[in-house]
N, C-alpha and C. Protein backbone atom coordinates (compact mmCIF):
# COMPACT_ATOMS: atom_id res chain seq x y z
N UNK A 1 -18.28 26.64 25.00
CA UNK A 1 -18.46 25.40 25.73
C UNK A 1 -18.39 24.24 24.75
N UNK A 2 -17.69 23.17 25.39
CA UNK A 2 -17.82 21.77 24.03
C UNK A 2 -18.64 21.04 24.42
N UNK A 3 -18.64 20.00 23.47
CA UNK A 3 -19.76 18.94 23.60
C UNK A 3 -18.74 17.18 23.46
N UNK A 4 -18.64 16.89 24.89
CA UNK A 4 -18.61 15.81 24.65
C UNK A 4 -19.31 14.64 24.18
N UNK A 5 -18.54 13.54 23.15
CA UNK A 5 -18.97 13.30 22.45
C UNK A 5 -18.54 12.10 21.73
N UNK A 6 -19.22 10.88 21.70
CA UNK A 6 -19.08 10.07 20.19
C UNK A 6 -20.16 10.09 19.46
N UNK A 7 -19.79 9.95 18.47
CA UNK A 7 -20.56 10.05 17.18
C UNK A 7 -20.39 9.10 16.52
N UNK A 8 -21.28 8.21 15.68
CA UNK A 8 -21.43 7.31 14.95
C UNK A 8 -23.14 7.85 14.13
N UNK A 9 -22.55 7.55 13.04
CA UNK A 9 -23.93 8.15 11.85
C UNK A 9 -24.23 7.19 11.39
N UNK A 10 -25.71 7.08 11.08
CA UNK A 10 -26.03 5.48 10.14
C UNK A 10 -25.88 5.91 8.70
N UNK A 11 -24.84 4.97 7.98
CA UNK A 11 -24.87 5.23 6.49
C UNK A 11 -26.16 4.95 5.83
N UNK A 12 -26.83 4.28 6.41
CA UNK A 12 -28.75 3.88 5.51
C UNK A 12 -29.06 4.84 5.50
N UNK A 13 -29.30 5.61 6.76
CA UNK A 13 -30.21 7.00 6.51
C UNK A 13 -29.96 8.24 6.94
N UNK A 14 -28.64 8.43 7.35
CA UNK A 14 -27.78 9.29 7.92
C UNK A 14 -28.27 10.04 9.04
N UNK A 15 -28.43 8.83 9.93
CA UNK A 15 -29.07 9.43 11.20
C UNK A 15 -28.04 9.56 12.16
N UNK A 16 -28.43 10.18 13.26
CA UNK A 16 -27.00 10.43 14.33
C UNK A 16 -27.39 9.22 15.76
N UNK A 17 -28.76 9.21 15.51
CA UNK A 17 -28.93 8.29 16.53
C UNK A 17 -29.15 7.09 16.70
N UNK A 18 -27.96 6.83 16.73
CA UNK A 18 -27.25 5.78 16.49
C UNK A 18 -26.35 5.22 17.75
N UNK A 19 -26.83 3.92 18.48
CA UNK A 19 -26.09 3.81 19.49
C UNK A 19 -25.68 1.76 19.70
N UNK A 20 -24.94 1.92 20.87
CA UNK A 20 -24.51 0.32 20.81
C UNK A 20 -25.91 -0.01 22.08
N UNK A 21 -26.60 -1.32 20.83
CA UNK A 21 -27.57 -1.98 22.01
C UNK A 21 -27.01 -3.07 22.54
N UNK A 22 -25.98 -3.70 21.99
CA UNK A 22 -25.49 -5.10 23.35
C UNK A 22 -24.33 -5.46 22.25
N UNK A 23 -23.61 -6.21 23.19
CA UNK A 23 -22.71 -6.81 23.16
C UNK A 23 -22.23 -8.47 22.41
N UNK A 24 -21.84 -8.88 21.51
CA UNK A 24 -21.65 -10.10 21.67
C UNK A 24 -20.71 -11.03 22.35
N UNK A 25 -20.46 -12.12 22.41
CA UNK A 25 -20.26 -13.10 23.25
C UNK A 25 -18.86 -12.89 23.37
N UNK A 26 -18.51 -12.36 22.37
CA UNK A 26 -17.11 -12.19 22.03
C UNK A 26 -16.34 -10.58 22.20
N UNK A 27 -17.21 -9.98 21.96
CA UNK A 27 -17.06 -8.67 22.69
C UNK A 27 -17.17 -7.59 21.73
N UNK A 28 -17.62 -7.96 20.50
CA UNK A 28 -18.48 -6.89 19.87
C UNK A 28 -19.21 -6.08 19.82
N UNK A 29 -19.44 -4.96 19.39
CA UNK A 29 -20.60 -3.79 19.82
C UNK A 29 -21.45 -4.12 18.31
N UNK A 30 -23.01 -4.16 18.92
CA UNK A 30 -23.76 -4.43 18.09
C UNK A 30 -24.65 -2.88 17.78
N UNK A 31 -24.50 -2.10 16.83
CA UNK A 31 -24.67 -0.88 16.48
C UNK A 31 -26.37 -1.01 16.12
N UNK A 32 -27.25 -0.20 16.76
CA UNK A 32 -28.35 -0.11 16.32
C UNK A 32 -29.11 1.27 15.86
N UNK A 33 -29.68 1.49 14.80
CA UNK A 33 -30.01 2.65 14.35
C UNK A 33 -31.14 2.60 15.00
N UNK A 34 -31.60 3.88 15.73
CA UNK A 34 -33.18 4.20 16.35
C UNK A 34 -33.82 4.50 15.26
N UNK A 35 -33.37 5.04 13.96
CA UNK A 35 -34.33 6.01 13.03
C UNK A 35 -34.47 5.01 11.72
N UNK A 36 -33.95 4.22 11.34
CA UNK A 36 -34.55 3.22 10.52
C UNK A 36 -34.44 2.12 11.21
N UNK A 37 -34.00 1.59 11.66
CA UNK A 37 -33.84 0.18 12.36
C UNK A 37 -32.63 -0.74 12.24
N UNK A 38 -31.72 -0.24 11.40
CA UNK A 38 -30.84 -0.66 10.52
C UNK A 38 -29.90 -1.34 12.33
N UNK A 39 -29.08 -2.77 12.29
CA UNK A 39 -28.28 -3.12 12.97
C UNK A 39 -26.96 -4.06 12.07
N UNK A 40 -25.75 -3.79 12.75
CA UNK A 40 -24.68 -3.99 12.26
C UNK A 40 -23.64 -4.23 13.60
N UNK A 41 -22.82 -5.00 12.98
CA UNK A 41 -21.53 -5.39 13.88
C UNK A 41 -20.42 -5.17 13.70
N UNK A 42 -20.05 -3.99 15.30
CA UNK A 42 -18.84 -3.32 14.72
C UNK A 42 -17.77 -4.34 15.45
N UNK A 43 -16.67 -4.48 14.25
CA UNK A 43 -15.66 -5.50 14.83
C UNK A 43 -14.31 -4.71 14.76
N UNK A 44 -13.53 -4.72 15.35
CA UNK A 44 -12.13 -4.39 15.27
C UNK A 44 -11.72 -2.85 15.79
N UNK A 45 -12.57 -2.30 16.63
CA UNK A 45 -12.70 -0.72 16.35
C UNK A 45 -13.31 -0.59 17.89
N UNK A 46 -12.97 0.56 18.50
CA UNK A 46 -13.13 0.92 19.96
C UNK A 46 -14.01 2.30 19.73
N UNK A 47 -14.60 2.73 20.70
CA UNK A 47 -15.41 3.88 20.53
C UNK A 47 -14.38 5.16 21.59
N UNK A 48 -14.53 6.27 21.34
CA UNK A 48 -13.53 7.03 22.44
C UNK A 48 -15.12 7.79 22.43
N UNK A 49 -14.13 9.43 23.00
CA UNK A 49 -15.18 10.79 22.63
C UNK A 49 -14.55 11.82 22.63
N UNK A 50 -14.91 12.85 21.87
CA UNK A 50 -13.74 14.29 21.67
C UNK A 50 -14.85 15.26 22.06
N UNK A 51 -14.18 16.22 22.64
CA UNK A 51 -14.39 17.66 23.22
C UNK A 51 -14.28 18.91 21.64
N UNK A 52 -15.60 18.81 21.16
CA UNK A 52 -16.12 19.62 19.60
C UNK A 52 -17.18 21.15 20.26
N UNK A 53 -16.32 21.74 19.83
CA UNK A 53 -17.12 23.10 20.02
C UNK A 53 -18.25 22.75 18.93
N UNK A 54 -19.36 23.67 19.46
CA UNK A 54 -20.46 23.98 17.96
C UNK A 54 -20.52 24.08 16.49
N UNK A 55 -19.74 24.67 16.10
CA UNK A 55 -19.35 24.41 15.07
C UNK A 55 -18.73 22.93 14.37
N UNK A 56 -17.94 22.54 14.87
CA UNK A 56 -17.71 21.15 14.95
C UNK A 56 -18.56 20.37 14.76
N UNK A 57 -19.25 20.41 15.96
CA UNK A 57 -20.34 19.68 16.06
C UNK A 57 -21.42 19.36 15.06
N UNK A 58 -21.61 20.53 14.47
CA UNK A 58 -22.57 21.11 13.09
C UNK A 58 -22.04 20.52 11.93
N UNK A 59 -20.90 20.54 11.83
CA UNK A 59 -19.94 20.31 10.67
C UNK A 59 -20.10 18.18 11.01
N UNK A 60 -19.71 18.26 11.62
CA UNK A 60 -19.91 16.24 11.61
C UNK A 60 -21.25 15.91 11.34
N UNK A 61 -22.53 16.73 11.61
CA UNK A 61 -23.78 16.70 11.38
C UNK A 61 -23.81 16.41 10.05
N UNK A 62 -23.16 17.41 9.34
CA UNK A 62 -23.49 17.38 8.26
C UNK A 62 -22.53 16.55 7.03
N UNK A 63 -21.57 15.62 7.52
CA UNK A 63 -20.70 15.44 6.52
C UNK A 63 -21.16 14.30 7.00
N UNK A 64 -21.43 13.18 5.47
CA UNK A 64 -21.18 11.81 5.91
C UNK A 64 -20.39 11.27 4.74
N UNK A 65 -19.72 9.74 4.92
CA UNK A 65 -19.01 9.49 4.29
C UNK A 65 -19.58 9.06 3.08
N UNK A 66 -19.12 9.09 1.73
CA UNK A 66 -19.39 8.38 0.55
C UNK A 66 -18.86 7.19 0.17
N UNK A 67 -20.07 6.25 -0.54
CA UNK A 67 -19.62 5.06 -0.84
C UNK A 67 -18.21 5.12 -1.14
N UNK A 68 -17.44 3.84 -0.85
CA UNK A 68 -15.81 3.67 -1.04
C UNK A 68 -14.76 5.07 -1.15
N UNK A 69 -15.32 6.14 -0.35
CA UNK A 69 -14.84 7.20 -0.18
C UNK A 69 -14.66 7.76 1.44
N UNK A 70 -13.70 8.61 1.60
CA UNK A 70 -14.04 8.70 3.17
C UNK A 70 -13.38 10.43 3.19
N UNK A 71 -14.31 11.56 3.73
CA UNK A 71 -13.78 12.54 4.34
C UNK A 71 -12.52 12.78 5.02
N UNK A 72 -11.54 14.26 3.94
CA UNK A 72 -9.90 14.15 4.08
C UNK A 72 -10.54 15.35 5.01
């Protein structure tokens, strides 16, 4: 069975729960971390969601990106 799904991780504290609390005027998603508090503005970028079996799923858990580096 999959897990639909977006995912967005907080780079502060590599939390998963992580979601959009509002909008700006202009039509930005304003990203808010539940687990540190951390908020940021995502500009230029749309959210979808992919169909990740378990494993998958486990595997994005656990990979986050590194400073000025990004997972090939």
């Amino acid at each position: 069975m999959g897990n639909f799904v977006s995912v967005i991780f907080c780079r502060n504290c590599s939390s998963r729960f992580v979601e959009i609390s509002e909008w700006t005027a202009d039509g930005n998603a304003i990203l808010h971390c539940r687990s540190c508090n951390t908020r940021e503005v995502l500009t230029h970028f749309t959210l979808g969601r992919g169909n990740l079996n378990n494993h998958e799923m486990q595997n994005a858990r656990d990979t986050m990106a590194k400073k000025g580096r990004y997972e090939k």
